[in-house]
Protein backbone atom coordinates (compact mmCIF):
# COMPACT_ATOMS: atom_id res chain seq x y z
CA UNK A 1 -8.54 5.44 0.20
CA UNK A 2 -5.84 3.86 1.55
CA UNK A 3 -1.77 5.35 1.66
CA UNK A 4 0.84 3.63 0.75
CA UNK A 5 4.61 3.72 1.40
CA UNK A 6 6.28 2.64 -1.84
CA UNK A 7 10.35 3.10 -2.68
CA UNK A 8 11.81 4.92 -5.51
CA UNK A 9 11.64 1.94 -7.19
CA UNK A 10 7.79 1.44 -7.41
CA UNK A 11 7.65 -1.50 -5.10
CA UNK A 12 4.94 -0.95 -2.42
CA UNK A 13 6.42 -1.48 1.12
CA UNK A 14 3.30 -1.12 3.66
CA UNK A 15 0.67 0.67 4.13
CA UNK A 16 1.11 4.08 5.79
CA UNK A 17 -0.79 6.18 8.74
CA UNK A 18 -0.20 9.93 8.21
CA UNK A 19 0.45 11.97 11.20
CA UNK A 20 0.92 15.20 9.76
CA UNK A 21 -0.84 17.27 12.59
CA UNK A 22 0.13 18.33 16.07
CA UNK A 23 -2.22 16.18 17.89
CA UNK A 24 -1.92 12.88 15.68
CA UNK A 25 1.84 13.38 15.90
CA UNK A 26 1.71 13.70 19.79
CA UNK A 27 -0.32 10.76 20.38
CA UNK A 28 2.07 9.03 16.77
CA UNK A 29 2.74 5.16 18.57
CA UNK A 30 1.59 5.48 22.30
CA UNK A 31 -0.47 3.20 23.78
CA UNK A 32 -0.46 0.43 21.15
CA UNK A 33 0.82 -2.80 21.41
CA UNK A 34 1.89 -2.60 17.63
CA UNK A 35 1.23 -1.30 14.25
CA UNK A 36 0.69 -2.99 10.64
CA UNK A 37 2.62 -0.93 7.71
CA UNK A 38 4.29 2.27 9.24
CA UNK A 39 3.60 5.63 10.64
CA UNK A 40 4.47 8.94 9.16
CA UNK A 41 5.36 11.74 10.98
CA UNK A 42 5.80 15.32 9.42
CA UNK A 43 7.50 17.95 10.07
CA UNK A 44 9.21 15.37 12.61
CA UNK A 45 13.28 15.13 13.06
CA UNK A 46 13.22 13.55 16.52
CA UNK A 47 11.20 10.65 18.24
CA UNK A 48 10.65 8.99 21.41
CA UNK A 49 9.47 5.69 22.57
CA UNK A 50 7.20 7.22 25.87
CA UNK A 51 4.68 4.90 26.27
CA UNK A 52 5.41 2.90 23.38
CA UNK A 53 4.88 -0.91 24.16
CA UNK A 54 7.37 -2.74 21.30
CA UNK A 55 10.50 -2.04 19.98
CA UNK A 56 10.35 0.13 16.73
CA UNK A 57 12.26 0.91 13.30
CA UNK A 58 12.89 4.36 12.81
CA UNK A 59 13.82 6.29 9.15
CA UNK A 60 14.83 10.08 9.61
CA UNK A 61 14.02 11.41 5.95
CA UNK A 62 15.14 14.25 4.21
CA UNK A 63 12.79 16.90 2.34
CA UNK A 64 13.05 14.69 -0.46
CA UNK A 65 11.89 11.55 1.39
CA UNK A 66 15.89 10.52 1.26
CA UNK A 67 16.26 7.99 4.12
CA UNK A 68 19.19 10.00 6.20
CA UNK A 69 19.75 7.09 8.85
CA UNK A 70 17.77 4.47 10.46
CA UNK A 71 17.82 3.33 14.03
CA UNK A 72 15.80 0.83 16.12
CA UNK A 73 14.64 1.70 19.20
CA UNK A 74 13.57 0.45 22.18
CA UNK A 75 10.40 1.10 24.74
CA UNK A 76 10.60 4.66 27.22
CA UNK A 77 13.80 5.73 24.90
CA UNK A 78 14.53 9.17 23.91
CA UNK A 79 15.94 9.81 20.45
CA UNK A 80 18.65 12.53 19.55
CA UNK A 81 17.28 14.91 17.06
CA UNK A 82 18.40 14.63 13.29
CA UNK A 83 18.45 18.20 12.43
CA UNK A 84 18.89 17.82 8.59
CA UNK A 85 15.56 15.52 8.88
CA UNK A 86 12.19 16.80 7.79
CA UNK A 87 9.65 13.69 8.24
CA UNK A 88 10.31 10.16 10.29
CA UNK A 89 8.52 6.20 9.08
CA UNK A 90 8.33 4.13 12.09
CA UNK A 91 7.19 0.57 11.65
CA UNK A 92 7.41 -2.34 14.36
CA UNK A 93 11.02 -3.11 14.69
CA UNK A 94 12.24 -5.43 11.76
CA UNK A 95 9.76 -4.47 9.41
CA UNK A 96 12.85 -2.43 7.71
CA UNK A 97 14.93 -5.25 6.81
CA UNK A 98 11.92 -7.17 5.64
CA UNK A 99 11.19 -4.27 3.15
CA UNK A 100 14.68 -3.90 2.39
CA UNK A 101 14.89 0.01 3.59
CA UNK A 102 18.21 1.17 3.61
CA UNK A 103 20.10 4.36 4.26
CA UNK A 104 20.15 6.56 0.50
CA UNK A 105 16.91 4.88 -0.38
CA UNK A 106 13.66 6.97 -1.66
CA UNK A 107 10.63 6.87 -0.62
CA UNK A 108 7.39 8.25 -1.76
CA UNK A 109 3.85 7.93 0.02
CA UNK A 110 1.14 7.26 -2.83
């Protein structure tokens, strides 16, 4: 069964890879030369572009799935940690403006 990541609102944005362990978080975008939908990390409140091939979209969330801030980021980048965040979406960079994801908006993985 697939997840999805769907705002507050009910509309369904992408589909959604969990990476809720150690290992899948470690390993979250390396090595690919993109994604379709978006990746979520958890616990996660800082990210970094290592061996990442594409620019991505990033959404620091808070324990309510709150979208804190959102930054776009480029290959071999380190992020500064978002302390108040609990989880992080990434998603190819522009996929957020597509969706319509902005800063305030929740989000709810279904």
């Amino acid at each position: 069964m697939a997840d999805w990541l769907c705002h507050d609102d009910g509309r369904v944005l992408a589909s959604v890879e969990m990476a809720t362990t150690v290992a899948t978080r470690r390993v979250g975008l390396m090595g690919r030369s993109g994604i379709d939908g978006a990746l979520f990390l958890a616990p996660a409140f800082a990210v970094h572009t290592l061996g990442v091939r594409f620019p991505i979209d990033v959404a620091y969330l808070s324990k309510d799935f709150v979208v804190l801030q959102l930054a776009t980021m480029r290959p071999r980048r380190i992020g500064r940690p978002r302390l108040r965040a609990r989880a992080v979406i990434e998603a190819e960079a522009g996929a957020f403006e597509r969706w319509g994801l902005k800063r305030g908006d929740k989000v709810d993985i279904r």
